[in-house]
Protein backbone atom coordinates (compact mmCIF):
# COMPACT_ATOMS: atom_id res chain seq x y z
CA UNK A 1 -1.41 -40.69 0.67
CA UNK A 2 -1.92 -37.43 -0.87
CA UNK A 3 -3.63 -37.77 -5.05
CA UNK A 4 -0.67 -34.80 -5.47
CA UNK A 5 2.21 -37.47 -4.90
CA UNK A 6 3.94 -38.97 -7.86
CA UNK A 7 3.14 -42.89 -7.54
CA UNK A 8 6.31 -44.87 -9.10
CA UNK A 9 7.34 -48.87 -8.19
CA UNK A 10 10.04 -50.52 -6.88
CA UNK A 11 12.77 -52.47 -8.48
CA UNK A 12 13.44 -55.98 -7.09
CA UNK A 13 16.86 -57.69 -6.31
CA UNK A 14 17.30 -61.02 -4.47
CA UNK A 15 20.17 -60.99 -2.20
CA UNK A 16 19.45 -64.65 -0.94
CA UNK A 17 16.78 -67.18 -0.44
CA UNK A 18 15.40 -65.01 2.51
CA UNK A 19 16.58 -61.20 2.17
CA UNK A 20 15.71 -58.87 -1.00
CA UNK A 21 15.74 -55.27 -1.91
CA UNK A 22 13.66 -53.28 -3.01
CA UNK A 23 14.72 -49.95 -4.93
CA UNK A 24 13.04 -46.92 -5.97
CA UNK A 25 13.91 -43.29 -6.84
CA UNK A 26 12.26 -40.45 -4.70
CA UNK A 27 11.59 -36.32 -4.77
CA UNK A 28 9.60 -33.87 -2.97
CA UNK A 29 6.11 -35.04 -4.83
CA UNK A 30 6.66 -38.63 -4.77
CA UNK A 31 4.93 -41.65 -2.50
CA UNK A 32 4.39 -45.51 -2.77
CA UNK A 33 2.65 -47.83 -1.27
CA UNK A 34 2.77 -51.60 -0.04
CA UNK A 35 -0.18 -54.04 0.84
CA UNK A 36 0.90 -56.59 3.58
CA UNK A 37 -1.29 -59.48 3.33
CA UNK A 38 -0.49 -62.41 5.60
CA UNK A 39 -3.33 -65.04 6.26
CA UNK A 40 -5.19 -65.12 3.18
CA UNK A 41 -5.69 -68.69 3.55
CA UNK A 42 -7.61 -68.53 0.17
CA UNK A 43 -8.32 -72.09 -0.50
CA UNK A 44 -10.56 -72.29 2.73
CA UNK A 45 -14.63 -71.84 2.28
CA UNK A 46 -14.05 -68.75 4.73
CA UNK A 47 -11.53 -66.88 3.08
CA UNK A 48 -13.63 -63.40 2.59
CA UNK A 49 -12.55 -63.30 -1.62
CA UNK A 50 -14.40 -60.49 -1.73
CA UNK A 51 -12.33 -58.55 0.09
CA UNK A 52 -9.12 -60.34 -1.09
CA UNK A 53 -9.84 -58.56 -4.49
CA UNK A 54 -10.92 -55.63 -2.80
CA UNK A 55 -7.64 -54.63 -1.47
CA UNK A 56 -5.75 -56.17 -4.66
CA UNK A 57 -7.64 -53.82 -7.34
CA UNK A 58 -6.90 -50.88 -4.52
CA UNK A 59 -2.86 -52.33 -4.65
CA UNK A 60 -3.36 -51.95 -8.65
CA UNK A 61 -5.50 -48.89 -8.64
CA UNK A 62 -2.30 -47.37 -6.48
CA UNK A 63 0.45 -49.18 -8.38
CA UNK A 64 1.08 -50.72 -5.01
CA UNK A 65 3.58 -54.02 -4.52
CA UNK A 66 1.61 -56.85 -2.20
CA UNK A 67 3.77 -58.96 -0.21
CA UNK A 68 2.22 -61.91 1.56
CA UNK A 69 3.64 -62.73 4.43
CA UNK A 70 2.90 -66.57 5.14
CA UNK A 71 0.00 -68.77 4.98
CA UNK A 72 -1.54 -67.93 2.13
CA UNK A 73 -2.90 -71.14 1.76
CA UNK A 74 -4.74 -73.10 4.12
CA UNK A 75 -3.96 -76.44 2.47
CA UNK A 76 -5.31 -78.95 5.58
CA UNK A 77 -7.22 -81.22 3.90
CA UNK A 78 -4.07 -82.89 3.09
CA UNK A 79 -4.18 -87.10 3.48
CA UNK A 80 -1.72 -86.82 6.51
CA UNK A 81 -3.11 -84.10 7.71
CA UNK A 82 -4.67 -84.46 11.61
CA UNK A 83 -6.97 -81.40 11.57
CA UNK A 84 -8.84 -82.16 7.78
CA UNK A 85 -12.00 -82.23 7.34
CA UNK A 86 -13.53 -82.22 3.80
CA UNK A 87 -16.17 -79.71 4.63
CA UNK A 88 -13.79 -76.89 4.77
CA UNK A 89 -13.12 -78.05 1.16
CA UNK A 90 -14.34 -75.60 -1.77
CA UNK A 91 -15.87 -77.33 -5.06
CA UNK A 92 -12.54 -76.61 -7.51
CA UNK A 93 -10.60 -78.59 -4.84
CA UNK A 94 -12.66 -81.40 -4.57
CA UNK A 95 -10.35 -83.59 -6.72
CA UNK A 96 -7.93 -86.32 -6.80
CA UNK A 97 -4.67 -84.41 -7.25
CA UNK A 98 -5.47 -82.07 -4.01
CA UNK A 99 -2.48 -79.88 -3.75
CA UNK A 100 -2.38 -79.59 -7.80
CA UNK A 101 -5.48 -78.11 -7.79
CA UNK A 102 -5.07 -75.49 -5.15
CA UNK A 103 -1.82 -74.43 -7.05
CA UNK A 104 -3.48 -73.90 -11.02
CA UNK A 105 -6.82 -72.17 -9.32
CA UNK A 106 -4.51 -69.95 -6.93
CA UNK A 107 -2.41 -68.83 -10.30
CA UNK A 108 -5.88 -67.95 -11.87
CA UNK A 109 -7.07 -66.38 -9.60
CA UNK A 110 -3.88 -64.14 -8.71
CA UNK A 111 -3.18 -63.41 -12.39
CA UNK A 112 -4.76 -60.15 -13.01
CA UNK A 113 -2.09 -59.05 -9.65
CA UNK A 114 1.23 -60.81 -11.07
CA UNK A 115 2.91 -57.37 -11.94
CA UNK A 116 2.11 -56.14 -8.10
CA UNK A 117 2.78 -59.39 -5.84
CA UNK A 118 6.29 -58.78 -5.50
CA UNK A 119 6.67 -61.57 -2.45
CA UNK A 120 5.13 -64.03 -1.02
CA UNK A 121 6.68 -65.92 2.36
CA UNK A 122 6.33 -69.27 4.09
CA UNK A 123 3.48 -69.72 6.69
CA UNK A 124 3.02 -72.52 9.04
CA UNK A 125 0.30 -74.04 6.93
CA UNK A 126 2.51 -74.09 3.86
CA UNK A 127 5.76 -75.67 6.08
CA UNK A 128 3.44 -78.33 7.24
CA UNK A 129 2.68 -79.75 3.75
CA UNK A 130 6.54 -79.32 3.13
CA UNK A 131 6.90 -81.60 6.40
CA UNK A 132 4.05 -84.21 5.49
CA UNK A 133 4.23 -84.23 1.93
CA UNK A 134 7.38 -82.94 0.83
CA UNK A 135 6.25 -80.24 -1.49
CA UNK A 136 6.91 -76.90 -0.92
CA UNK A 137 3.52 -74.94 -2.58
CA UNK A 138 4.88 -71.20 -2.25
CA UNK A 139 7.81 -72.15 -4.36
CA UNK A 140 5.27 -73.91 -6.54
CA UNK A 141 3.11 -70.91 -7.16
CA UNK A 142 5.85 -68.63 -7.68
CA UNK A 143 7.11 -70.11 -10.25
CA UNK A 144 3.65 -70.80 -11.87
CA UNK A 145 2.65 -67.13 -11.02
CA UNK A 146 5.96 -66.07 -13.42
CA UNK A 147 5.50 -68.87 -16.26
CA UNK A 148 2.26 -68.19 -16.71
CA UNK A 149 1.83 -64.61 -16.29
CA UNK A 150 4.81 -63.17 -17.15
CA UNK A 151 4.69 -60.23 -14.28
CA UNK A 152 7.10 -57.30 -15.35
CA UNK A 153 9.74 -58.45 -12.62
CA UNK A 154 9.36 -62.49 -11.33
CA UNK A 155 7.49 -62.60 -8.33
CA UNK A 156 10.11 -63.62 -5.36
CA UNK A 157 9.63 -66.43 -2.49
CA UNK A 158 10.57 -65.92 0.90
CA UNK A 159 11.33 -67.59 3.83
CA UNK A 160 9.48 -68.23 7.16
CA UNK A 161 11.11 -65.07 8.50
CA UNK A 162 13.56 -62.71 6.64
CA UNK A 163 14.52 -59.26 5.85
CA UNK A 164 13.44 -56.46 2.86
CA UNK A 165 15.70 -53.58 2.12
CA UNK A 166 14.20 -50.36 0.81
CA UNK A 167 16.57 -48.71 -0.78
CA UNK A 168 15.67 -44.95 -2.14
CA UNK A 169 17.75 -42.68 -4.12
CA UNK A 170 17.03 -39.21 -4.85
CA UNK A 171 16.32 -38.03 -8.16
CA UNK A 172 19.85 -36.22 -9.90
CA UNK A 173 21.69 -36.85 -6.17
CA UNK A 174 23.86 -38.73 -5.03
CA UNK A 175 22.20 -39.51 -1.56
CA UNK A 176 20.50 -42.54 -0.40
CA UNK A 177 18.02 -43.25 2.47
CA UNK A 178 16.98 -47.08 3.71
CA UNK A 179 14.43 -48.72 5.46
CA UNK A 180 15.00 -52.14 6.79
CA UNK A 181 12.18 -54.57 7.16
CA UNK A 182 12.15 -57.70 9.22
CA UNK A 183 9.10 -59.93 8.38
CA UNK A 184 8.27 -63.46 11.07
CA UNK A 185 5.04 -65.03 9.65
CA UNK A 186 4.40 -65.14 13.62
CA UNK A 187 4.47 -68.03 16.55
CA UNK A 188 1.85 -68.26 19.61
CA UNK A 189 -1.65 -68.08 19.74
CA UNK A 190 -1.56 -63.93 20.33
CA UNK A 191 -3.71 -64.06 23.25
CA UNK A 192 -7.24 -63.14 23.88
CA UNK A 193 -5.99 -59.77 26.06
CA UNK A 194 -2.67 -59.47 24.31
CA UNK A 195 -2.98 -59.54 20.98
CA UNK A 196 0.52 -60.77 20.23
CA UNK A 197 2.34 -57.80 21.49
CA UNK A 198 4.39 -59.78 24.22
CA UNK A 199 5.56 -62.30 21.44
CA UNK A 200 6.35 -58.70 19.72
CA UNK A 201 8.52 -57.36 22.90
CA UNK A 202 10.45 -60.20 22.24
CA UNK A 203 10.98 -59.43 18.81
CA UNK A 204 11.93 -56.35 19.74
CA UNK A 205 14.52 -57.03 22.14
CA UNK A 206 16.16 -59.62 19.55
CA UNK A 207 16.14 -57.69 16.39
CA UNK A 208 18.38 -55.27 15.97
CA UNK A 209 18.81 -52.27 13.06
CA UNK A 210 15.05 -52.86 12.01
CA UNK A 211 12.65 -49.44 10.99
CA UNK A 212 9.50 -51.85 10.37
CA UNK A 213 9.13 -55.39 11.69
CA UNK A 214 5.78 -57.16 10.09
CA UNK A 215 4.18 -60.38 11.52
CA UNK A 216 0.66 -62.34 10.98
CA UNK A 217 -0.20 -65.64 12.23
CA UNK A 218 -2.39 -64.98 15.64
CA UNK A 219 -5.12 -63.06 12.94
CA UNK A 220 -4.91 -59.71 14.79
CA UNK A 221 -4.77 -55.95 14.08
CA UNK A 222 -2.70 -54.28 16.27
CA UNK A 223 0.34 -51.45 15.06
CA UNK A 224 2.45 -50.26 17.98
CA UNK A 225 5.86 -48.11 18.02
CA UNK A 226 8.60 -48.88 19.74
CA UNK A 227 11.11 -46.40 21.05
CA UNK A 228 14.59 -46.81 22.06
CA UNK A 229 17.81 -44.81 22.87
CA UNK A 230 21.05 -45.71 20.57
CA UNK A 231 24.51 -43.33 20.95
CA UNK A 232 25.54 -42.81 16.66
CA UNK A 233 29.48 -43.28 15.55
CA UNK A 234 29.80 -39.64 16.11
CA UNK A 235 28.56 -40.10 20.15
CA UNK A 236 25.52 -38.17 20.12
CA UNK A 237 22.74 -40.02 21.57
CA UNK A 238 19.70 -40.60 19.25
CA UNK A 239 15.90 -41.86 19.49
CA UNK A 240 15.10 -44.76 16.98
CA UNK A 241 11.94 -46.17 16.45
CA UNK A 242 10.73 -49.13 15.08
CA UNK A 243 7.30 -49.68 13.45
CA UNK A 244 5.83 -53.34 14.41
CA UNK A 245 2.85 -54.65 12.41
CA UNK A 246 1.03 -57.44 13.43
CA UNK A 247 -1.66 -57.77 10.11
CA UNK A 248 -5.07 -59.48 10.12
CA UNK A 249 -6.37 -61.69 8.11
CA UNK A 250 -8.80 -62.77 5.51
CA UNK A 251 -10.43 -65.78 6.66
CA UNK A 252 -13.44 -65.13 8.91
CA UNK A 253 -13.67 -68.23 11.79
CA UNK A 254 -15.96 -66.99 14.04
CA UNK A 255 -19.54 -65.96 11.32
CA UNK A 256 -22.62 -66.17 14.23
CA UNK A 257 -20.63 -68.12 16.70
CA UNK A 258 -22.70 -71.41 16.43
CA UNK A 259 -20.01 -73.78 16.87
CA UNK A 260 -16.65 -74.88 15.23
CA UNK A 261 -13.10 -75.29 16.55
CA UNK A 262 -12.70 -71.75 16.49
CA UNK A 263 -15.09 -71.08 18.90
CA UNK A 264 -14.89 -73.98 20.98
CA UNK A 265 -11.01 -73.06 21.65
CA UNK A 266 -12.83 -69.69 22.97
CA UNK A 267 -11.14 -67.16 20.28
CA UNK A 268 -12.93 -63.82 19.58
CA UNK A 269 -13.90 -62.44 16.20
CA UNK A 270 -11.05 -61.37 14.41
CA UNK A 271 -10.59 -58.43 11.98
CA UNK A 272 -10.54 -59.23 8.61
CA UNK A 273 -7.98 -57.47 6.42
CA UNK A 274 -3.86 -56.60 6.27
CA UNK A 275 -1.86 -53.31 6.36
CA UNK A 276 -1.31 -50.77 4.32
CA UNK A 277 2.31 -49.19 4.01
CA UNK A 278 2.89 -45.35 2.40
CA UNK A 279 6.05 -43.82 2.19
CA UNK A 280 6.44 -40.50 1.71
CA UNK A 281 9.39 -37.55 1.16
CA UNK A 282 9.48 -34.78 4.07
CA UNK A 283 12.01 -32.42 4.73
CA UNK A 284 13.98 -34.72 2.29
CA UNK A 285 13.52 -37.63 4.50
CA UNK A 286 11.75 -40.88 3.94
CA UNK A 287 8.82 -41.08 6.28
CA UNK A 288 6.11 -43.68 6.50
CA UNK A 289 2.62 -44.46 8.10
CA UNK A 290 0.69 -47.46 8.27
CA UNK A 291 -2.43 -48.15 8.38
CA UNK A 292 -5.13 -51.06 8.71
CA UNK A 293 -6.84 -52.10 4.95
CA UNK A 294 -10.26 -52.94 5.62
């Protein structure tokens, strides 16, 4: 994004417990930008936190809005939880009211972000300690996140999979342009050759009216358009594309390769990091490009 745009920030509605929108107002010089950040998993030893505040002072640096899209805990270590082990535990957590912990260190740690998270979304590691334990922990540090810190607007929670409406009116005009996002913390294992982008064909084919659909989950870094033909109301024929974003993630499985269940299941190294979203005014329309933060 150019240093000549004007950077301004959204204002957030919630519509229901799985759809918001976001609004802003937009000119010739203007721009903003998103961090997508699924797969933190920040209470596990090999969450990279390093790079987690990394891309979080570049979010505040840019007045940019962070949404984290699903497992940003790892939370295994759980009593009724098959795959624990209390090695993958970190010191803070070693304690007897487990989950507790995780939530008050998570809220410290976050704080100095409050006024740029804007969402954060169920994972499969959070809906299994919903299942086992009956606690749901991104509702829990949500609200902590807004008692504690008081962000400008609350910080929203979001479902497994939902929809995000950008909604951008022009400065002194009547006319509005918006962007639909559809976010699906993500299913699978992605594949070794794939990288998800089958599970993302299917996506495709059964999502309709999305600009931008955003997924994590199988830990890759992969950004594809896809292109289809769609005849308007007024029976011309149009192209329409939509923007699919499969984001990395912050927890780094493989280190030398030695041994673990990472590399006895045969996975790769992954690439550590999420996505980056600009938009932009061009030709007075709303244009975007994505890119991998690393």
């Amino acid at each position: 994004m150019s240093n000549d745009l004007k950077l301004t920030t959204f204002e957030i509605e919630r519509n229901s417990r799985n759809v918001h929108t976001l609004r802003n107002f937009y000119s010739a010089d203007w721009g903003q930008t998103l961090l997508f950040a699924p797969d933190l998993h920040w209470d596990n030893p090999k969450s990279d936190h390093a790079l987690i505040k990394k891309h979080f002072d570049e979010a505040k640096r840019r007045n940019a809005k962070i949404m984290l899209f699903g497992d940003t805990f790892c939370l295994m270590q759980g009593k009724y939880d098959p795959r624990g082990n209390k090695s993958d535990l970190r010191p803070e957590h070693q304690v007897h009211d487990y989950f507790d912990s995780i939530v008050r260190t998570a809220v410290d740690f976050f704080g100095p972000y409050a006024d740029n998270i804007c969402l954060v979304t169920q994972g499969n590691h959070e809906t299994s300690v919903l299942k086992r334990h009956e606690t749901d922990i991104v509702t829990r540090f949500v609200d902590m996140m807004n008692i504690v810190h008081r962000p400008i607007q609350p910080i929203q929670s979001g479902g497994y999979g939902g929809w995000v409406r950008f909604v951008f009116d022009r400065e002194n005009s009547s006319d509005k342009r918006t962007v639909k996002l559809k976010y699906f913390h993500g299913s699978g294992g992605g594949g070794i050759v794939t990288k998800g982008m089958i599970t993302n064909q299917r996506r495709q084919a059964q999502t309709q009216g999305a600009d931008i659909i955003v997924s994590g989950h199988v830990h890759e870094d992969v950004m594809a358009t896809f292109s289809y033909e769609h005849l308007n109301e007024k029976g011309v024929v149009e192209i329409r594309h939509t923007q699919h974003i499969i984001a990395g993630t912050y927890k780094e499985e493989f280190a030398d390769g030695d041994h673990g269940w990472h590399i006895e299941r045969g996975a790769p190294p992954k690439p550590l990091g999420g996505a980056w979203l600009d938009f932009f005014c061009e030709g007075g329309e709303i244009k975007f490009n994505t890119y991998r933060a690393k």
